[in-house]
Structure formats: C-alpha cells, structure tokens
PDB file of N, CA and C in Angstrom:
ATOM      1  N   UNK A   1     107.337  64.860 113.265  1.00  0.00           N
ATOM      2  CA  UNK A   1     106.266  65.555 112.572  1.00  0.00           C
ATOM      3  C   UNK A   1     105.985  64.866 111.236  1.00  0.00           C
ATOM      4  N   UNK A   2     104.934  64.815 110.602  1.00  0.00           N
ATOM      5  CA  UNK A   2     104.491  64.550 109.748  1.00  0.00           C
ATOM      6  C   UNK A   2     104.738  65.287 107.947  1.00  0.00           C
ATOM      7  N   UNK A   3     104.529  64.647 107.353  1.00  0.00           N
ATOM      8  CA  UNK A   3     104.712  65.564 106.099  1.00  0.00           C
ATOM      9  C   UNK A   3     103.879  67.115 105.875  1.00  0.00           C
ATOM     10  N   UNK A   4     102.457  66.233 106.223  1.00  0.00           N
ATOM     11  CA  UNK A   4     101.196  67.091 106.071  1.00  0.00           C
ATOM     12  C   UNK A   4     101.681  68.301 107.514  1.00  0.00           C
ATOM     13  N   UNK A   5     102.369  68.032 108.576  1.00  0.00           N
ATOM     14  CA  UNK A   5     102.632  69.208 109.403  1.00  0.00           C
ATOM     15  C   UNK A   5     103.504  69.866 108.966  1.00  0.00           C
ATOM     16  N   UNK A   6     104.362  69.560 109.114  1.00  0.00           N
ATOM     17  CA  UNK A   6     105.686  70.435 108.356  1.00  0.00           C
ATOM     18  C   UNK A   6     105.014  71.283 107.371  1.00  0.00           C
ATOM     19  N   UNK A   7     103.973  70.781 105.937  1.00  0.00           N
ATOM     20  CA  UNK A   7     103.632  71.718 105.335  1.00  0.00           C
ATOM     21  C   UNK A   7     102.514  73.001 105.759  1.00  0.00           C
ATOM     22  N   UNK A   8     102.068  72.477 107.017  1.00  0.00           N
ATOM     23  CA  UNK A   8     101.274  73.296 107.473  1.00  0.00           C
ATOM     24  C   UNK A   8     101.597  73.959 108.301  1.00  0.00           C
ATOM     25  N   UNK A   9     102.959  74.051 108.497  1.00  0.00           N
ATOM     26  CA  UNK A   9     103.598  74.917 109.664  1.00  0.00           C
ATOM     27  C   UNK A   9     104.677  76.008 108.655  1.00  0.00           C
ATOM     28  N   UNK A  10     105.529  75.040 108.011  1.00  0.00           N
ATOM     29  CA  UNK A  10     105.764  76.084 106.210  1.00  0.00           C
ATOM     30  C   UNK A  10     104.876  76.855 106.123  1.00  0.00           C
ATOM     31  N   UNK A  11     103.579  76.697 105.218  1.00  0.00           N
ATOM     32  CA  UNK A  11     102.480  77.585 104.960  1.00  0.00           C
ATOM     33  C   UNK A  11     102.615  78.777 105.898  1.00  0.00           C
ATOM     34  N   UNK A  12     102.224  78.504 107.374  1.00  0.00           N
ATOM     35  CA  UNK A  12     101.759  79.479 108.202  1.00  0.00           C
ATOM     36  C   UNK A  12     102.858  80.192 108.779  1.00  0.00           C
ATOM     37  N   UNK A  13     104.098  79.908 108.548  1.00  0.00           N
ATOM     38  CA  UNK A  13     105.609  80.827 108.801  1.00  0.00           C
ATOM     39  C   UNK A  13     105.907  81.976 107.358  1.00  0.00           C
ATOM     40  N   UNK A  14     105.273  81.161 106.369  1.00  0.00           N
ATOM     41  CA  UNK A  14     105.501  81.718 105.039  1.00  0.00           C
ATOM     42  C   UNK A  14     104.978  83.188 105.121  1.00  0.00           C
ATOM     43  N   UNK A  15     102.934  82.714 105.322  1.00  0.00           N
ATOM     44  CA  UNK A  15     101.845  83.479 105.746  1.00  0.00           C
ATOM     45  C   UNK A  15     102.642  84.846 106.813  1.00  0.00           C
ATOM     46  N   UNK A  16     103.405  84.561 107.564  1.00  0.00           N
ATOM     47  CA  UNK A  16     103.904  85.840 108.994  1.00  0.00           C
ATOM     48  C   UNK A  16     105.020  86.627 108.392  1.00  0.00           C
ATOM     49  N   UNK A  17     105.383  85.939 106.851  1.00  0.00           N
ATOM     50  CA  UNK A  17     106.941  87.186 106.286  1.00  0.00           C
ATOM     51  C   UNK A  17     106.315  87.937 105.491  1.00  0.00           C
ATOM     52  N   UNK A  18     104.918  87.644 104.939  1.00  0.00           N
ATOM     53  CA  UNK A  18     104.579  88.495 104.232  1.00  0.00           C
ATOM     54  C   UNK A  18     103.781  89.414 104.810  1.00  0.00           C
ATOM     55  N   UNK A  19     104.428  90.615 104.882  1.00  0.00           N
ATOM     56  CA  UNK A  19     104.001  92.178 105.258  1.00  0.00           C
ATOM     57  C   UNK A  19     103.742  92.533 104.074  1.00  0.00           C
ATOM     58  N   UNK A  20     102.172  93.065 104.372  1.00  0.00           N
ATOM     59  CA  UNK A  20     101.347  94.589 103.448  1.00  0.00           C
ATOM     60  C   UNK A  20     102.069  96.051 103.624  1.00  0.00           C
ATOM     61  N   UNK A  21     102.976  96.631 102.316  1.00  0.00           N
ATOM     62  CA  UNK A  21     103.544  97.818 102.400  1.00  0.00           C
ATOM     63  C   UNK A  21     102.890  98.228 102.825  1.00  0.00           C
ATOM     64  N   UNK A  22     102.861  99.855 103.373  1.00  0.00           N
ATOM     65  CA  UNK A  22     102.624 100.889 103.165  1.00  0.00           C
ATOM     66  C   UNK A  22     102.586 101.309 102.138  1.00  0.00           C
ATOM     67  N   UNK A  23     101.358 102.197 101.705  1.00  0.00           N
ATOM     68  CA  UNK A  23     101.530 102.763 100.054  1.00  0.00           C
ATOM     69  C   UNK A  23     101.386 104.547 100.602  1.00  0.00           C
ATOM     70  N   UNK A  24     102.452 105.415  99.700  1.00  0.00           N
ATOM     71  CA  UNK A  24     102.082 106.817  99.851  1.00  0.00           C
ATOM     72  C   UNK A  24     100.613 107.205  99.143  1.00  0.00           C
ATOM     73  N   UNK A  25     100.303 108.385  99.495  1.00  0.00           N
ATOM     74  CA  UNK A  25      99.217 108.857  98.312  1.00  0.00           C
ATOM     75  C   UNK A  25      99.566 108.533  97.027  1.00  0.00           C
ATOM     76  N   UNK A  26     100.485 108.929  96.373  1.00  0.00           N
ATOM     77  CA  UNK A  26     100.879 108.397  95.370  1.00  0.00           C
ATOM     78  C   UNK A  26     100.864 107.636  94.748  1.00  0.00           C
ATOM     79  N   UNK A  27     101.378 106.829  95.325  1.00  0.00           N
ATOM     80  CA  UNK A  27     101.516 105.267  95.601  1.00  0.00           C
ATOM     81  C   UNK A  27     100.302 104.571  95.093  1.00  0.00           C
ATOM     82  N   UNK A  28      99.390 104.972  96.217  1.00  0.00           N
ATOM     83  CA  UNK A  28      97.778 104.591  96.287  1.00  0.00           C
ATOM     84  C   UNK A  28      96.988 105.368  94.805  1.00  0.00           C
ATOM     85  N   UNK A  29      96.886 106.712  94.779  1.00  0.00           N
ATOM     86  CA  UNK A  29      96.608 106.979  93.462  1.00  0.00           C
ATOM     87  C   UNK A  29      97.313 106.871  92.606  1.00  0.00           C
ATOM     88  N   UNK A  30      98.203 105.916  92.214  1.00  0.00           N
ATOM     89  CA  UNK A  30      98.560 105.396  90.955  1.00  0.00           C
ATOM     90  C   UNK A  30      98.180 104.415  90.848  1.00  0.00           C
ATOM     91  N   UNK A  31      98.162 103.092  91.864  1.00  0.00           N
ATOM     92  CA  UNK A  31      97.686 101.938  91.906  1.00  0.00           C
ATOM     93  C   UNK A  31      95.847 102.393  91.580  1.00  0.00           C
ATOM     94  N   UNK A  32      95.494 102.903  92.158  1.00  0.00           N
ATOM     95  CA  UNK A  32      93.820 103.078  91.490  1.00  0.00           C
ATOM     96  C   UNK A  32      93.358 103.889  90.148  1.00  0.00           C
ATOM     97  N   UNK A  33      94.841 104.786  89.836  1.00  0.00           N
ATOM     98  CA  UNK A  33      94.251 105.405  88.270  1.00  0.00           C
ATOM     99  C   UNK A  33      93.315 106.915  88.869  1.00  0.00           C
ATOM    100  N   UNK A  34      93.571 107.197  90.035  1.00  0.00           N
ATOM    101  CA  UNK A  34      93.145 108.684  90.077  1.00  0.00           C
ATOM    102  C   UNK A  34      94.080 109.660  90.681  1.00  0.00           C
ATOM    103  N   UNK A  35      93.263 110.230  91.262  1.00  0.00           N
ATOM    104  CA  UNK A  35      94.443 111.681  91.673  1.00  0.00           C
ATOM    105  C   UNK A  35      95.093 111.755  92.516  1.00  0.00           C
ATOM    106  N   UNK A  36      96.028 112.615  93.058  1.00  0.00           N
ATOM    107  CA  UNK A  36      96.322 112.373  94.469  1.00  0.00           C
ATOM    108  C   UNK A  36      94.686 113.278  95.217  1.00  0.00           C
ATOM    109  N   UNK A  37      94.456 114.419  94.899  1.00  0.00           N
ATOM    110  CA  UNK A  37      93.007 114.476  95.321  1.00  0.00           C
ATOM    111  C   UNK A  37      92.565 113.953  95.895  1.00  0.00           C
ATOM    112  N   UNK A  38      92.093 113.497  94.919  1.00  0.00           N
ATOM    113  CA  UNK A  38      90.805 111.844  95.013  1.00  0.00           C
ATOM    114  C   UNK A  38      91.487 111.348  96.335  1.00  0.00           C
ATOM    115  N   UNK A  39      92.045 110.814  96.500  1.00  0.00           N
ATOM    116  CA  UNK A  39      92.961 109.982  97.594  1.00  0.00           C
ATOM    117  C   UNK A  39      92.506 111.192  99.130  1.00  0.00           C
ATOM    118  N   UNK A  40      92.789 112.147  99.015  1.00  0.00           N
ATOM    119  CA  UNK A  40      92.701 113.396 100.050  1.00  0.00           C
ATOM    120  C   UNK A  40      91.353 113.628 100.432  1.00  0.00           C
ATOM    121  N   UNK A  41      90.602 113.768  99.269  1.00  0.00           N
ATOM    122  CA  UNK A  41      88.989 113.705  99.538  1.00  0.00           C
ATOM    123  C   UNK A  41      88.496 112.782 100.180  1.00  0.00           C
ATOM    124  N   UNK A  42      88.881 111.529  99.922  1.00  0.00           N
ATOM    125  CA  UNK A  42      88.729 110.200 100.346  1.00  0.00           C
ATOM    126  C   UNK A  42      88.933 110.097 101.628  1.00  0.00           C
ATOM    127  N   UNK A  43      90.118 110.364 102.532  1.00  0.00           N
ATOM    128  CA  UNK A  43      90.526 110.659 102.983  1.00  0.00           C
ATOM    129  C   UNK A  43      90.077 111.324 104.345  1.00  0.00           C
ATOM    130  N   UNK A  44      89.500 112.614 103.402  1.00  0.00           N
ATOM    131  CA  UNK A  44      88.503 113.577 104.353  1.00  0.00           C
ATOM    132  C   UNK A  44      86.970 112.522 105.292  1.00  0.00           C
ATOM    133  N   UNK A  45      86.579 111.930 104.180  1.00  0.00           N
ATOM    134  CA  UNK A  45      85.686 111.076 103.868  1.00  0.00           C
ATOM    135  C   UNK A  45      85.522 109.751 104.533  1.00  0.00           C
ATOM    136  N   UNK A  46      86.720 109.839 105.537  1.00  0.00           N
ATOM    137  CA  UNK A  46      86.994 108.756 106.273  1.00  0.00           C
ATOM    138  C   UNK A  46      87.758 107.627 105.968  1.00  0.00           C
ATOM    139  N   UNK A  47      88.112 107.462 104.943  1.00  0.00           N
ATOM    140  CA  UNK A  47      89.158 106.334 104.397  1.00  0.00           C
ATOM    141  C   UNK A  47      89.886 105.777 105.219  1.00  0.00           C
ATOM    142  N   UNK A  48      90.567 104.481 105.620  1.00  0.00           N
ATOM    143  CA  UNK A  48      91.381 104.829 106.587  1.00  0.00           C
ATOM    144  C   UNK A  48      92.611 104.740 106.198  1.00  0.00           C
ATOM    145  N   UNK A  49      93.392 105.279 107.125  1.00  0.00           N
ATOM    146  CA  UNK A  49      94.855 105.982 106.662  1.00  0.00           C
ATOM    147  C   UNK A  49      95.323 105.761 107.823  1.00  0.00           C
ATOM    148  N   UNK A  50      96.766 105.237 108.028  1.00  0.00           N
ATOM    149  CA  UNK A  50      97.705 105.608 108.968  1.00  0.00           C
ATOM    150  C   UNK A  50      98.634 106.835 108.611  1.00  0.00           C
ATOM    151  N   UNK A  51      99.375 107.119 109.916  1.00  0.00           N
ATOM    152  CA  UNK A  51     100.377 108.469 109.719  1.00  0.00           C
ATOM    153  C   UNK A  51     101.537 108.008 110.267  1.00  0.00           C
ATOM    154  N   UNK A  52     102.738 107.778 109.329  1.00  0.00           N
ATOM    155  CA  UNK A  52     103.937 107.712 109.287  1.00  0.00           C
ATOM    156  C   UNK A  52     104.990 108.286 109.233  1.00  0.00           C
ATOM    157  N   UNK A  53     105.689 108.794 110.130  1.00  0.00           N
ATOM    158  CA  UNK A  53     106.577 110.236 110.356  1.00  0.00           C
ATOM    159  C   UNK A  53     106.116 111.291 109.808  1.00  0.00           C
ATOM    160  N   UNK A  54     104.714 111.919 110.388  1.00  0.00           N
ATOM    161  CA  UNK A  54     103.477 112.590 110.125  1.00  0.00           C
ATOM    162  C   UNK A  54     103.414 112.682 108.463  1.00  0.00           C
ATOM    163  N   UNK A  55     103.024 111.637 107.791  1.00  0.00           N
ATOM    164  CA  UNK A  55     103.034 111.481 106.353  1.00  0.00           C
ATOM    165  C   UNK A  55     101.742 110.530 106.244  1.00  0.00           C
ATOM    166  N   UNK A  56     100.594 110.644 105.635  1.00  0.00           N
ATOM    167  CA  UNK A  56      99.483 109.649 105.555  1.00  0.00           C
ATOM    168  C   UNK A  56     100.128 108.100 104.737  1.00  0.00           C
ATOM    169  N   UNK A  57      99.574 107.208 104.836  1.00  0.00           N
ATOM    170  CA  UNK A  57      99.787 105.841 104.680  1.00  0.00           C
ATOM    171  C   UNK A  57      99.089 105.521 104.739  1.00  0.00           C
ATOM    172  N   UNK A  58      98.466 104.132 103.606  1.00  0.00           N
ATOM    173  CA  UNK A  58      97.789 103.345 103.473  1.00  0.00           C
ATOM    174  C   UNK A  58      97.848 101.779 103.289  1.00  0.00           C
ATOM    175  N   UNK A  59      96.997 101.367 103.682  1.00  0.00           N
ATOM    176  CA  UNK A  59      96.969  99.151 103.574  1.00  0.00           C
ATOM    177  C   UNK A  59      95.906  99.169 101.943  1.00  0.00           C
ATOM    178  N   UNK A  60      96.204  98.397 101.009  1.00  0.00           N
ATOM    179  CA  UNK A  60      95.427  98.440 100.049  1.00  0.00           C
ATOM    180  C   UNK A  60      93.917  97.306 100.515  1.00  0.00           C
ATOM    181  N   UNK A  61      94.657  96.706 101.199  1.00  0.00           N
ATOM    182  CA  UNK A  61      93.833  95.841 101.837  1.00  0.00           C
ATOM    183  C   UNK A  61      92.555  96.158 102.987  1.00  0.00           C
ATOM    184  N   UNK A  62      93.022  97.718 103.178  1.00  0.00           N
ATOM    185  CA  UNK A  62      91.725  98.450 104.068  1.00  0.00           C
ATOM    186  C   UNK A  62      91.173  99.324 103.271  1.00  0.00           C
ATOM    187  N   UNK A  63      91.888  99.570 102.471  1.00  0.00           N
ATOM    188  CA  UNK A  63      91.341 100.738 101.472  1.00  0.00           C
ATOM    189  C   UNK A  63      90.284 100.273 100.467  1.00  0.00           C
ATOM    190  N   UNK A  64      90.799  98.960  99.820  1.00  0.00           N
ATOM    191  CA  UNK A  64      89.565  98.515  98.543  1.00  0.00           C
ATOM    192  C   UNK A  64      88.189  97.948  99.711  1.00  0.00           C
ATOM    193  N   UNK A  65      88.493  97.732 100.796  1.00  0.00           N
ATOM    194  CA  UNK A  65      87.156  97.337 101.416  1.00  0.00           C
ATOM    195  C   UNK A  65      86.245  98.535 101.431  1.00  0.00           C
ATOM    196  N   UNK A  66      86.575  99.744 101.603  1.00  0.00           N
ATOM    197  CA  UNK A  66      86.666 100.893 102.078  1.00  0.00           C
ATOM    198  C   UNK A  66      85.908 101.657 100.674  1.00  0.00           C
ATOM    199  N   UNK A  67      86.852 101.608  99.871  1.00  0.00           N
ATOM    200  CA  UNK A  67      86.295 101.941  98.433  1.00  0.00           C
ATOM    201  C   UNK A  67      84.713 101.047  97.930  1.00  0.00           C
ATOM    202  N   UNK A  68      84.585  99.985  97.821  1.00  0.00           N
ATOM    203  CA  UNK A  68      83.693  99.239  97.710  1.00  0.00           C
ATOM    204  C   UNK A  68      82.364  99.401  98.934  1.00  0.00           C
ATOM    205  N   UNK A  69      82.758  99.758 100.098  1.00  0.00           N
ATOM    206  CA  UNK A  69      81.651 100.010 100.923  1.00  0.00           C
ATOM    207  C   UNK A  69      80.763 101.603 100.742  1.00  0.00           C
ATOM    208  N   UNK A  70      81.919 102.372 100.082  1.00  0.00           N
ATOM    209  CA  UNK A  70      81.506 103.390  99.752  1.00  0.00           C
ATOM    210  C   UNK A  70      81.175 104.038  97.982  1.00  0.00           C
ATOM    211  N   UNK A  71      81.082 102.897  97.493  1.00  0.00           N
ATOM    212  CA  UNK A  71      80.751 103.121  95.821  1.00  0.00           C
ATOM    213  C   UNK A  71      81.771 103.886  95.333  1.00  0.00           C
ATOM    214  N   UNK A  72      82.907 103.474  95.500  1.00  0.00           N
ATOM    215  CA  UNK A  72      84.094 104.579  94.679  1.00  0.00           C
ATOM    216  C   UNK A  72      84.360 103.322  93.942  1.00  0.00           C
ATOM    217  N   UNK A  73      84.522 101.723  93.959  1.00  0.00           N
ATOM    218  CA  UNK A  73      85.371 100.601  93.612  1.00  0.00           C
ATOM    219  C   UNK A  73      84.069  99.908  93.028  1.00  0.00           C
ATOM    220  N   UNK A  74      84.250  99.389  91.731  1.00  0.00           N
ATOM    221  CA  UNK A  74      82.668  98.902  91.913  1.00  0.00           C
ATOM    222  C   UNK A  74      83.625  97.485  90.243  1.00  0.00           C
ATOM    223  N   UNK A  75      82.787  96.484  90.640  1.00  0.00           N
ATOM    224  CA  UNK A  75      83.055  95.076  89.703  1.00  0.00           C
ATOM    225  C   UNK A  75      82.687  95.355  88.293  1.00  0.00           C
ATOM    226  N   UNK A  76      83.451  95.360  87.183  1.00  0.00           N
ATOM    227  CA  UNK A  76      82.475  95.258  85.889  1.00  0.00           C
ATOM    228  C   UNK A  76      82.052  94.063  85.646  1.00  0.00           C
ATOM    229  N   UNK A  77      80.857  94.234  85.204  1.00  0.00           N
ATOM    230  CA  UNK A  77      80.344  92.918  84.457  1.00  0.00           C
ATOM    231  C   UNK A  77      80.161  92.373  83.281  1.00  0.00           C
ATOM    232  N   UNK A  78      80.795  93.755  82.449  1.00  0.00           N
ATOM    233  CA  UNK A  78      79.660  93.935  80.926  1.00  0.00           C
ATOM    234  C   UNK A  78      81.135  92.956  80.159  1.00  0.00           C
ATOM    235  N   UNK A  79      80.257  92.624  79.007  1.00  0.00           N
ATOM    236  CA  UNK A  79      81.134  91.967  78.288  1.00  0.00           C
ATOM    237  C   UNK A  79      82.700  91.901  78.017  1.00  0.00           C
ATOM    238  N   UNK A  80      82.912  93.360  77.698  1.00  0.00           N
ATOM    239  CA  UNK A  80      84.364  93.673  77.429  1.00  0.00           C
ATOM    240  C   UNK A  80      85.116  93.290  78.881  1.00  0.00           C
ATOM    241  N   UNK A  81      84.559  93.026  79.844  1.00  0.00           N
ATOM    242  CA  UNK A  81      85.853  93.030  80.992  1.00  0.00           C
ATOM    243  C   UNK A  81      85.817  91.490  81.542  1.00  0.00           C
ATOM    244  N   UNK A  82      87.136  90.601  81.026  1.00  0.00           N
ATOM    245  CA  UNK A  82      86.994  89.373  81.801  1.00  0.00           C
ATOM    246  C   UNK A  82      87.010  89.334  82.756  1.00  0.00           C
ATOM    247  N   UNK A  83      86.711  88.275  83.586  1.00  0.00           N
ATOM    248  CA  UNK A  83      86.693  87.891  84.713  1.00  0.00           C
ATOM    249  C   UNK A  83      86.297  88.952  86.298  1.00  0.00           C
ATOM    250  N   UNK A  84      84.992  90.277  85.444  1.00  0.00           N
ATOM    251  CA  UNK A  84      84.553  90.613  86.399  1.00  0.00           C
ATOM    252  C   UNK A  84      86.181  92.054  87.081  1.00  0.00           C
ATOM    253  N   UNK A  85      86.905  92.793  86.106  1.00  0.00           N
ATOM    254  CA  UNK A  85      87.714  93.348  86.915  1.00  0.00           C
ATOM    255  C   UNK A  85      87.316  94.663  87.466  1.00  0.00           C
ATOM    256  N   UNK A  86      87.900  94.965  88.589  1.00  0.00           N
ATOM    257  CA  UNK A  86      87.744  95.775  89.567  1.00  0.00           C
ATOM    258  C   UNK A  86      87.663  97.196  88.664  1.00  0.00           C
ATOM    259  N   UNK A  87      86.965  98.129  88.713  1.00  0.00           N
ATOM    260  CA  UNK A  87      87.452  99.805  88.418  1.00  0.00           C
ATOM    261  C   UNK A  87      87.188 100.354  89.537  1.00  0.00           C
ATOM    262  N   UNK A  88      88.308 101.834  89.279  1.00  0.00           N
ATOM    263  CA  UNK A  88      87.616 102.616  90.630  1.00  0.00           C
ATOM    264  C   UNK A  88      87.147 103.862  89.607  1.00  0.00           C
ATOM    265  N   UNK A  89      85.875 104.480  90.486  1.00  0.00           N
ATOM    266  CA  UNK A  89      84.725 105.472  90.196  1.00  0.00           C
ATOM    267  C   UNK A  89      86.060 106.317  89.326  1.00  0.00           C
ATOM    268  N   UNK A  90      84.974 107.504  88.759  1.00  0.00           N
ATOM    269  CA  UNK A  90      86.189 108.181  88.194  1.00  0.00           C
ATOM    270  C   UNK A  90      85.716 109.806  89.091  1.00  0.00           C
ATOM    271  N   UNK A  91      84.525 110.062  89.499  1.00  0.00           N
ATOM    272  CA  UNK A  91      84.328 110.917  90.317  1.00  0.00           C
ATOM    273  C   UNK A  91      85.446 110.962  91.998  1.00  0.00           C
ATOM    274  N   UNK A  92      85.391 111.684  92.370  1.00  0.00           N
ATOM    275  CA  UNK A  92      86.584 111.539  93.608  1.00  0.00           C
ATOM    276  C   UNK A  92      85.257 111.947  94.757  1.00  0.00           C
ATOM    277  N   UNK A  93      85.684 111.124  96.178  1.00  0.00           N
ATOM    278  CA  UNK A  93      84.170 111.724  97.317  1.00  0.00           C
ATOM    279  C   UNK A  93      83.968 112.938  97.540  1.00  0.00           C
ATOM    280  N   UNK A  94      82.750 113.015  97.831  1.00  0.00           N
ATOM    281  CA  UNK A  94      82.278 114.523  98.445  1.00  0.00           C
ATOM    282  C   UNK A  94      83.574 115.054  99.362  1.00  0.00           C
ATOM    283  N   UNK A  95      83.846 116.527  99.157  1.00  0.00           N
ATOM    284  CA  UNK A  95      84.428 117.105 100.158  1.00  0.00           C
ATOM    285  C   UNK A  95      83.525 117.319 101.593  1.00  0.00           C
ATOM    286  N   UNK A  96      83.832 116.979 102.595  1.00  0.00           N
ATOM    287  CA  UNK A  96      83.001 116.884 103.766  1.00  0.00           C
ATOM    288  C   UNK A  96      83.404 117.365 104.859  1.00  0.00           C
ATOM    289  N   UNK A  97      84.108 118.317 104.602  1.00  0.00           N
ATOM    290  CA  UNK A  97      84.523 119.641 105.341  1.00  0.00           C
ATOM    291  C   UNK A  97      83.620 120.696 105.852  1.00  0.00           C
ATOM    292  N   UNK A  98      83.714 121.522 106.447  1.00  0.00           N
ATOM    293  CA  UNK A  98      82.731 122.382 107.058  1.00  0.00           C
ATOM    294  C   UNK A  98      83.095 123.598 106.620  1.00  0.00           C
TER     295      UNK A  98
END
C-alpha cells in the first residue's frame, strides 16, 4: 500500500470510532440555552427524537438541521457576533396538541 492509502484508510477507520452520543433532554437543553420545555414542545412539533429504555434521545446532528428548518436556530450576522455564530430562538414551538 501506498502512503497516500494507508492515510486514506486511517482517515476512514478513524471516521467509523467516532459515534454521535445520545444527548438527554437535558443534555440537549443545556447545549442550546433553553428549557427542558422548549425541547418537549419541540418535540411535540416533530423534532426527531429516539427512545432509549423508554427515555427520549437525541443526535445534535438531526436536531440543529431540524431547528434551522424550522426557525428555532437561526445564524447571526450583526456585528457583535464573529464568524456568523449559531443562536437558538428564545421563543419555544407552538404546542400542537389537540
């Protein structure tokens, strides 16, 4: 094998150990700066969530797509924030319950 393979076979073994936790509600509303609520509403709202020894769970990695498709996650632009950083809404989603 080659140098350039070996590193490209490294890379892509590296790429398969790294597992995305699970985050609790908690978890998840601390990492975003809102409630556990917010997270529940969200939730209601379609978010997606797995269930883990009937306990909700989340990928942050499905969730900020998720947030952003639904105007909860939105880019600043304005001066004070370098490089464009992420906030999430400070309103929590419609309850969409019946």
């Amino acid at each position: 094998m080659t140098d350039e393979q070996i590193a490209t076979l490294a890379q892509l073994v590296a790429d398969r150990l790294r597992v995305e936790p699970y985050l609790s509600k908690r978890a998840l509303a601390d990492h975003l700066g809102c409630s556990v609520r917010s997270i529940e509403l969200a939730v209601n709202a379609g978010m997606p969530a797995y269930t883990v020894f009937g306990r909700p769970k989340f990928k942050l990695s499905e969730v900020e797509p998720w947030l952003v498709a639904h105007r909860h996650l939105s880019v600043a632009h304005s001066p004070g924030h370098a490089s464009g950083a992420a906030s999430a809404a400070t309103d929590p989603p419609p309850d969409t319950r019946s």
